[in-house]
Protein backbone atom coordinates (compact mmCIF):
# COMPACT_ATOMS: atom_id res chain seq x y z
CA UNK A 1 -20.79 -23.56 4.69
CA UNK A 2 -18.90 -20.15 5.20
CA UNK A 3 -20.08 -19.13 2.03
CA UNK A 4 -23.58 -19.77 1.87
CA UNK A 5 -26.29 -17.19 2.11
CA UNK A 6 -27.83 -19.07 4.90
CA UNK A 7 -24.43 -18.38 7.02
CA UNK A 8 -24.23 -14.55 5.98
CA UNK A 9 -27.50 -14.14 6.80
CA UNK A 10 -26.76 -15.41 10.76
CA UNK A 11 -23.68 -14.21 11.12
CA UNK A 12 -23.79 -10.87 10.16
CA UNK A 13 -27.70 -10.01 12.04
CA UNK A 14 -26.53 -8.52 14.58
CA UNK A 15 -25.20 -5.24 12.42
CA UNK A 16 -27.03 -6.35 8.98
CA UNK A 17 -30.68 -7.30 10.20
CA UNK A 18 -31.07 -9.35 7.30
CA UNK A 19 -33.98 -11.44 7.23
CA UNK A 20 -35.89 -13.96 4.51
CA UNK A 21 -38.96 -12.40 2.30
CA UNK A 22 -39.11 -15.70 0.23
CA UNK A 23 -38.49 -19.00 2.03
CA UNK A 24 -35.11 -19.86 3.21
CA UNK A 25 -33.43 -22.57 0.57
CA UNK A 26 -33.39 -26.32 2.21
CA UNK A 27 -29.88 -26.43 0.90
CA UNK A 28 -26.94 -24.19 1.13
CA UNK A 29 -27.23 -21.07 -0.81
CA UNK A 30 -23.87 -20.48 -2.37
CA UNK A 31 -22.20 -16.74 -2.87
CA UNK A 32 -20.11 -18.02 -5.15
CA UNK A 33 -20.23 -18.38 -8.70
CA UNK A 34 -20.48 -21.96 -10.42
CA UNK A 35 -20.39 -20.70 -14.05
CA UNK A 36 -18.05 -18.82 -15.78
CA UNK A 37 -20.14 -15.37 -15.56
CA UNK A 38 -21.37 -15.40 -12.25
CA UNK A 39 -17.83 -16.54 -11.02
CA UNK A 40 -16.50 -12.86 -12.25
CA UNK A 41 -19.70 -11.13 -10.84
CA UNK A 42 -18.59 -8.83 -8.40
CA UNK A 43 -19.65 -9.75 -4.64
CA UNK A 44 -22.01 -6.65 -3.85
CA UNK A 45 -23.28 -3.62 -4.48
CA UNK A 46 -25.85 -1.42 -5.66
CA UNK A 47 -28.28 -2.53 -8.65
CA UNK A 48 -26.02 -3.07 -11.71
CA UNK A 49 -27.30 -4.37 -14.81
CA UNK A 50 -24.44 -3.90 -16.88
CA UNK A 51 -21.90 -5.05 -14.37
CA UNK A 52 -23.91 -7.55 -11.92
CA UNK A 53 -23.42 -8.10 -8.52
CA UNK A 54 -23.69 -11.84 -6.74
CA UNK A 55 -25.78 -10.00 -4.16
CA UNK A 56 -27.79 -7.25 -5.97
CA UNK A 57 -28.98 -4.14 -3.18
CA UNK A 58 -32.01 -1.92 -4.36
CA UNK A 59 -31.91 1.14 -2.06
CA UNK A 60 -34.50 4.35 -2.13
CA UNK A 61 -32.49 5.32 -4.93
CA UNK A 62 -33.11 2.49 -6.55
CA UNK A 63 -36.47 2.53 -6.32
CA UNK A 64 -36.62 6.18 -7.89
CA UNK A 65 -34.26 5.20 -10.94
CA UNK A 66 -37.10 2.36 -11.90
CA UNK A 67 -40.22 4.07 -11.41
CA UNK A 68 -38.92 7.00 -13.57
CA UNK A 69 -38.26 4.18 -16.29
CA UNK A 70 -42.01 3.58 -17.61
CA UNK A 71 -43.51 0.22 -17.26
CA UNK A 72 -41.72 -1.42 -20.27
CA UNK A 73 -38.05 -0.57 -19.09
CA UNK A 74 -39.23 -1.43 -15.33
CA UNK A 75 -39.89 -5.19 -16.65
CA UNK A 76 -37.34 -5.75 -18.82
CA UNK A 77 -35.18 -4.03 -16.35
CA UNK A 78 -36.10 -6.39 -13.69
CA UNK A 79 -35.86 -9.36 -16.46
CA UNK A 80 -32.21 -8.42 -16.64
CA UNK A 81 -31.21 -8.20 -13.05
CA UNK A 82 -32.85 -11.76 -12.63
CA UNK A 83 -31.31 -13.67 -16.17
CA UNK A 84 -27.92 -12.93 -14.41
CA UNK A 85 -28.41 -15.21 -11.62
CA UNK A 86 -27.63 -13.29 -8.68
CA UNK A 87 -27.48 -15.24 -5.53
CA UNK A 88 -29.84 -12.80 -3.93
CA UNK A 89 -31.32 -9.29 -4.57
CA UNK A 90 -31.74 -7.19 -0.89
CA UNK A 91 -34.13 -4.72 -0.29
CA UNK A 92 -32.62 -2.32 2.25
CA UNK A 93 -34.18 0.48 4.02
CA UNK A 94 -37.26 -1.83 4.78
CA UNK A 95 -38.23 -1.36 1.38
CA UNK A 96 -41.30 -3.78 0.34
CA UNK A 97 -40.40 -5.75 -3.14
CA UNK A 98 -43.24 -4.69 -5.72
CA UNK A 99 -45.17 -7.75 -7.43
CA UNK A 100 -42.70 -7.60 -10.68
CA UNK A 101 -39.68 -9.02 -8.21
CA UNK A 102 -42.12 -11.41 -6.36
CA UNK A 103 -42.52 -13.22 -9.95
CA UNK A 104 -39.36 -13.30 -11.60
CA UNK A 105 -37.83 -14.22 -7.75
CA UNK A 106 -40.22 -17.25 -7.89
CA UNK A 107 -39.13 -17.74 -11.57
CA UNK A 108 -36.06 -18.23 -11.40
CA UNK A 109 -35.95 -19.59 -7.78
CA UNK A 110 -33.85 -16.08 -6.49
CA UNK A 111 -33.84 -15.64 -3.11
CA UNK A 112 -35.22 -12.14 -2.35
CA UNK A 113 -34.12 -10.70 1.40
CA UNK A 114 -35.07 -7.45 3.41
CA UNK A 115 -33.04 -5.54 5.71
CA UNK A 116 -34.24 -1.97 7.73
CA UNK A 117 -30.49 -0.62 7.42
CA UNK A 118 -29.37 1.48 4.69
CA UNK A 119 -28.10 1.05 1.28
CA UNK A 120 -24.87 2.08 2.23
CA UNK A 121 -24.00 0.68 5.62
CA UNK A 122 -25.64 -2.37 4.39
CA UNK A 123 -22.95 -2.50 1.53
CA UNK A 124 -19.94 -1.62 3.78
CA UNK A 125 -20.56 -4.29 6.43
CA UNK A 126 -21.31 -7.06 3.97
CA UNK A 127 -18.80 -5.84 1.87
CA UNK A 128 -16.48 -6.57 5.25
CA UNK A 129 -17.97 -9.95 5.73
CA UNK A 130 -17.46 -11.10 2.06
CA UNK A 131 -14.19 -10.18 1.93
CA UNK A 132 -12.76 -12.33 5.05
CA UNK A 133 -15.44 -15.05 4.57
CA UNK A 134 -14.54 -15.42 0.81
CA UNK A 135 -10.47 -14.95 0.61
CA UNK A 136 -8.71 -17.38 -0.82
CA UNK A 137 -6.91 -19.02 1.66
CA UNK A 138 -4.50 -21.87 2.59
CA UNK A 139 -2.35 -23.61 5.22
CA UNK A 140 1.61 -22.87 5.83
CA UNK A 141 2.84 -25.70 8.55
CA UNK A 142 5.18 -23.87 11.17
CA UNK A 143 4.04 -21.81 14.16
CA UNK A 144 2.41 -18.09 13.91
CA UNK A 145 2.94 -15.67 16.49
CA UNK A 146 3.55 -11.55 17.04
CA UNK A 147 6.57 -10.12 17.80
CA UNK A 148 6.34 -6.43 18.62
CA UNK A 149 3.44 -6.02 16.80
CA UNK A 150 4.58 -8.16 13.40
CA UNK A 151 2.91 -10.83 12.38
CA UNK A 152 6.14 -14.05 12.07
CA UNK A 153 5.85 -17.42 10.64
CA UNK A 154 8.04 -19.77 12.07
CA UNK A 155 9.19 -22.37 9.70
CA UNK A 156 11.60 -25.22 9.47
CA UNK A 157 11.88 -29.03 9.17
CA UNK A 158 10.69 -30.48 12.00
CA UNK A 159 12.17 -30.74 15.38
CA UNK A 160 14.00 -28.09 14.43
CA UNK A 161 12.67 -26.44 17.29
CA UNK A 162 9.64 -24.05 16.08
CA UNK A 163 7.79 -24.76 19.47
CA UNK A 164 10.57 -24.04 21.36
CA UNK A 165 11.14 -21.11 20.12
CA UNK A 166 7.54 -19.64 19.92
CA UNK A 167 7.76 -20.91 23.85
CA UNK A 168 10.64 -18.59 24.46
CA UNK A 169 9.03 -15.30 22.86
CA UNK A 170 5.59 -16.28 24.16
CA UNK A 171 7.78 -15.68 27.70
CA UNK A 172 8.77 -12.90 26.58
CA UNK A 173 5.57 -10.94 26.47
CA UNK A 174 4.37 -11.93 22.72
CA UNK A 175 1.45 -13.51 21.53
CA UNK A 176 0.68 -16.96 19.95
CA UNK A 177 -1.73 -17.15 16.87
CA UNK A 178 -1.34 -20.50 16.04
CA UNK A 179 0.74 -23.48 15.84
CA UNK A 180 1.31 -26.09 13.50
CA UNK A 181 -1.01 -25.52 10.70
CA UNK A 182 -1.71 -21.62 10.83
CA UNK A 183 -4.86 -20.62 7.99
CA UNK A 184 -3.47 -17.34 6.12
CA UNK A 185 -6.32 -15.39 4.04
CA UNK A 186 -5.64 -13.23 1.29
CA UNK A 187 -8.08 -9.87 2.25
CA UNK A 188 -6.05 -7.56 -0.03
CA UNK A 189 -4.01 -7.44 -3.15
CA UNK A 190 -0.76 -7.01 -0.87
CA UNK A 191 -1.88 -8.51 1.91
CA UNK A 192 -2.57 -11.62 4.07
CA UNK A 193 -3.95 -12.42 7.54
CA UNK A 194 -3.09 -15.36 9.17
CA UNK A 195 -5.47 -17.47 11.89
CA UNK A 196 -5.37 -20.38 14.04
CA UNK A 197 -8.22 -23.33 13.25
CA UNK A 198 -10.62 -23.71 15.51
CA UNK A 199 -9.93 -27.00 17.44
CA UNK A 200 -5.76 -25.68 17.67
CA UNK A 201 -6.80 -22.39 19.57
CA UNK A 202 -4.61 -21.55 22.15
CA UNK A 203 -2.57 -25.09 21.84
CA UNK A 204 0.80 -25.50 21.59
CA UNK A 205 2.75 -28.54 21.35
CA UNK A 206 6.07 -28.43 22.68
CA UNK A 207 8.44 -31.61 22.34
CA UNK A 208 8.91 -33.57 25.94
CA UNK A 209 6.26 -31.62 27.32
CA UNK A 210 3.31 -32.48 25.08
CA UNK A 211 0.05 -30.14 24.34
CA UNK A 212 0.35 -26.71 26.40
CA UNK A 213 -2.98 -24.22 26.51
CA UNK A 214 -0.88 -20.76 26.40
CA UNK A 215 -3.91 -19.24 27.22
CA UNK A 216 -4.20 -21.31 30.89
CA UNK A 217 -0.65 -21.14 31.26
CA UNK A 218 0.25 -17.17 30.64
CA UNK A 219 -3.56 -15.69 30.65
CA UNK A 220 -5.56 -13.78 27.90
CA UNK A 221 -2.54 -11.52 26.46
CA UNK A 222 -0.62 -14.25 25.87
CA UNK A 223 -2.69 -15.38 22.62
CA UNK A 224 -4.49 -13.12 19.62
CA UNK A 225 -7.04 -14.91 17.09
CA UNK A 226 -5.45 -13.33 13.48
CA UNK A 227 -2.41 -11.13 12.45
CA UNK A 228 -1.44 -10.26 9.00
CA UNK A 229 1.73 -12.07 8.03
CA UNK A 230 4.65 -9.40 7.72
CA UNK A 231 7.79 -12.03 7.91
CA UNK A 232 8.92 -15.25 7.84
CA UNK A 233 11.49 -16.85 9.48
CA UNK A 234 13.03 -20.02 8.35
CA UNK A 235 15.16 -22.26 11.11
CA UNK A 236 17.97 -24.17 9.65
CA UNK A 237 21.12 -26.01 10.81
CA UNK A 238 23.62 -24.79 8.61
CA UNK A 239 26.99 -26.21 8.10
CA UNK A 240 30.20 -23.67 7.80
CA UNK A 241 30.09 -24.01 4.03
CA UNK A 242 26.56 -22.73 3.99
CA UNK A 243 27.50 -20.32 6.20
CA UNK A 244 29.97 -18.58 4.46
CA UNK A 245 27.62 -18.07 1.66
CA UNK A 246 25.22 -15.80 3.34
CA UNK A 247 25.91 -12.14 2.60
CA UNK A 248 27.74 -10.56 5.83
CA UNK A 249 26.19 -7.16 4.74
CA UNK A 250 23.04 -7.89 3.45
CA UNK A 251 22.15 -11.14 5.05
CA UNK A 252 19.72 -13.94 4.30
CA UNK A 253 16.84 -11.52 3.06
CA UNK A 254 14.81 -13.17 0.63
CA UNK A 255 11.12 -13.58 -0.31
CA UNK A 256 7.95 -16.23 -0.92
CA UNK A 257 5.16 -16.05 -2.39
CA UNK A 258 1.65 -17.39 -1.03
CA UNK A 259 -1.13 -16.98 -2.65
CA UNK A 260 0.50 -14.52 -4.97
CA UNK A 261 1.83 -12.05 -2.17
CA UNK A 262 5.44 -11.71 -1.99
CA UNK A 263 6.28 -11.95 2.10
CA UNK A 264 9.76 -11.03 3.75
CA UNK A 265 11.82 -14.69 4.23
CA UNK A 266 15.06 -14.47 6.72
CA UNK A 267 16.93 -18.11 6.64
CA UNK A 268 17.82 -18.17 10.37
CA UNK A 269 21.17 -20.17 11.36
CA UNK A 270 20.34 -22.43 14.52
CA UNK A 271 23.09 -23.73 16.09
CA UNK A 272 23.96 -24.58 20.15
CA UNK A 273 24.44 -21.36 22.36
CA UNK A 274 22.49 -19.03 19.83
CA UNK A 275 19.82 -17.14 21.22
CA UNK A 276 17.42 -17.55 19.17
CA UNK A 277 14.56 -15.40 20.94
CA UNK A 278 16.65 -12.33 20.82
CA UNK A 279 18.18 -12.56 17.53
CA UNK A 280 14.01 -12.82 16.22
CA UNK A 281 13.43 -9.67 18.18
CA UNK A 282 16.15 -7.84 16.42
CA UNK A 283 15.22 -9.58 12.96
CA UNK A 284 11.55 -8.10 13.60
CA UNK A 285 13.29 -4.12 14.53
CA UNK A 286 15.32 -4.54 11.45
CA UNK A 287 12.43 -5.49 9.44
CA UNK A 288 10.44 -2.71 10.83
CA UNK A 289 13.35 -0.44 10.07
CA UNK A 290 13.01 -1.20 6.27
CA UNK A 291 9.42 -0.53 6.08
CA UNK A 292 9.75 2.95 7.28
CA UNK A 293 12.42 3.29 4.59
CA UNK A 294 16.01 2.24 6.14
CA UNK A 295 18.68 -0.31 5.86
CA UNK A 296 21.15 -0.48 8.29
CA UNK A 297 23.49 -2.31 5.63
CA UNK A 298 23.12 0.16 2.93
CA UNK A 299 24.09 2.79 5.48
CA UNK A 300 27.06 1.23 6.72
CA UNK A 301 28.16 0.93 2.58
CA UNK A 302 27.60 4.56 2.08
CA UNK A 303 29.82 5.49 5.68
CA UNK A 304 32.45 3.29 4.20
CA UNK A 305 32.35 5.07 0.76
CA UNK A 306 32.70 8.52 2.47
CA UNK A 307 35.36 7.84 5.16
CA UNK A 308 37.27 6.66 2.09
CA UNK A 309 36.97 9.61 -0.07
CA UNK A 310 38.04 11.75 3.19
CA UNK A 311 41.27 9.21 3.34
CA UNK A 312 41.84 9.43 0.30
CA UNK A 313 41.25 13.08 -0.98
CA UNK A 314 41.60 13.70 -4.58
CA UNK A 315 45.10 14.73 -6.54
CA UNK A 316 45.26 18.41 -7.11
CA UNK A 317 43.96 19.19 -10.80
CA UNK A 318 42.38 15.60 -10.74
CA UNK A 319 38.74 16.60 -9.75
CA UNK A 320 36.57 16.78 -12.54
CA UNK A 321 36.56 20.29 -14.15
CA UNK A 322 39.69 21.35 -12.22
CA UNK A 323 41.75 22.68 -14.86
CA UNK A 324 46.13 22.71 -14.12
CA UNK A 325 47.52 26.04 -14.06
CA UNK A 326 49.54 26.85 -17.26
CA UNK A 327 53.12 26.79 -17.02
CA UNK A 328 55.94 28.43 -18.45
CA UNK A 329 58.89 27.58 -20.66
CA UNK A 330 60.84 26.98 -17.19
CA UNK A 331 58.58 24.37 -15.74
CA UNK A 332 57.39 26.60 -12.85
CA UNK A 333 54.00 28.26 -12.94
CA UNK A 334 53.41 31.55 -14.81
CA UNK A 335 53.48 34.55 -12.80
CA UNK A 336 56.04 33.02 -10.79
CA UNK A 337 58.97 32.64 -13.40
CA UNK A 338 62.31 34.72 -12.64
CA UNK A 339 62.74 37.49 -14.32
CA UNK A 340 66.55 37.04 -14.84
CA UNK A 341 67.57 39.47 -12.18
């Protein structure tokens, strides 16, 4: 299990050095929270009895708040951080547990683990762990790749020719992520990063031609393991009906939501003789353009509106404030009657 203390323990050694003070569970240790109140528990941090962590770190600092509490307050301090259920309480710094967290560790069966790292670097690369290992996530069926740098979903009914496609911009100099059933994580409020499953690395299946390894075929930069998602495309055959519908200034811009982030959409016309491969390329420039802040359509409006104000310059006395000159009893303008002479 991903989520298991067991599996943050050996994954993150290397930087963490976490090891076991009490024995390791026989069964999966999980981060999560299977109640109510430990399922809103935050995932780490420093000791917090009043907002708990699911993995509780006592630091040197730690250590100085509870001995400067008195014995009372030290045991019904330490009661408190244990009732919550915490799926573990780390000692970092090398700090060694006094006998009040040996017995309410065994009491309530809480793991206790040790680590010679800091408070705070311990935090920040757990904190980096927990977030990728614990992201809600989910499967979108079309093909992921990068295109200049942007993360595109390729999507479409199939044989609609998603392979193909990916094939043609992999030639191209981009990169496959994955194919077929791409995994896309939610790691942010705004954002999500997309990877290939394990046994589909590298594959691509390409109608006629069967199972390709891009990697064997094009070499190492022709594949990357995760990319945030920043567009998808969507291949359809349209007919001229459908056609006519999409907005010749605007276009097919649209957007869908997974996992509660709203993601660029562009419905793609395929149809024989298009180019497909280029017109991504340009769809990934223009979409680059409107990050940074411009839109090539609302441009060319604005152009139009001002080369038809200079066609069509306003009336004299017609601009607003522009006041007519008086005239006299004649008709013509005052100064300029004749005198009679």
């Amino acid at each position: 299990m991903a989520d298991s203390l067991q599996s943050l323990i050996r994954l993150t050694w290397p930087r963490a050095r976490l090891n076991w003070l009490t024995p390791e569970p026989a069964a999966p240790h999980s981060l999560r929270g299977t109640c109510p109140e430990t399922a809103r528990q935050a995932l780490i941090g420093s000791l917090n009895c009043i907002h708990p962590n699911r993995l509780q770190v006592i630091g040197r600092a730690e250590l100085v708040y509870l001995a400067g509490l008195g014995p009372t307050a030290f045991r019904e301090t330490v009661e408190k951080l244990f009732s919550e259920r915490p799926a573990a309480v780390i000692f970092a710094d090398g700090i060694e547990p006094a006998a009040t967290f040996w017995e309410w560790a065994e009491r309530t069966q809480t793991p206790l683990v040790g680590s010679p790292v800091t408070d705070d670097d311990l935090i920040n690369q757990l904190r980096y762990y927990l977030t990728h290992a614990l992201a809600e996530r989910t499967i979108v069926h079309g093909v992921f790749i990068e295109v200049l740098g942007m993360g595109v979903l390729l999507v479409g009914d199939p044989a609609v020719g998603k392979s193909e496609l990916a094939l043609d911009l992999i030639t191209r100099g981009h990169r496959l992520i994955a194919d077929d059933a791409p995994q896309f994580a939610r790691i942010a409020p705004e954002k999500l990063e997309g990877s290939c499953p394990e046994p589909l690395i590298d594959f691509l299946e390409v109608r006629g031609l069967g199972i390709l390894n891009i990697r064997a075929m094009f070499g190492e930069g022709a594949v990357v393991r995760r990319k945030t998602l920043n567009l998808i495309i969507d291949l359809k055959p349209l007919d001229q009906t459908q056609l006519d519908r999409i907005d010749r200034l605007a276009g097919s811009l649209s957007a869908t939501n997974i996992l509660g982030v709203a993601i660029p959409r562009i419905t793609m016309p395929v149809a024989p003789g298009r180019n497909l491969a280029i017109i991504v390329e340009a769809a990934v420039r223009h979409q680059i353009l409107r990050i940074r802040g411009y839109d090539a359509g609302v441009d060319f409006i604005d152009r139009q509106t001002r080369a038809i104000s200079n066609d069509h310059p306003d009336p004299p006395g017609s601009r607003p404030g522009a006041a007519a000159e008086p005239a006299a009893a004649d008709g013509k303008p005052d100064g300029h009657a004749c005198s009679g002479t």
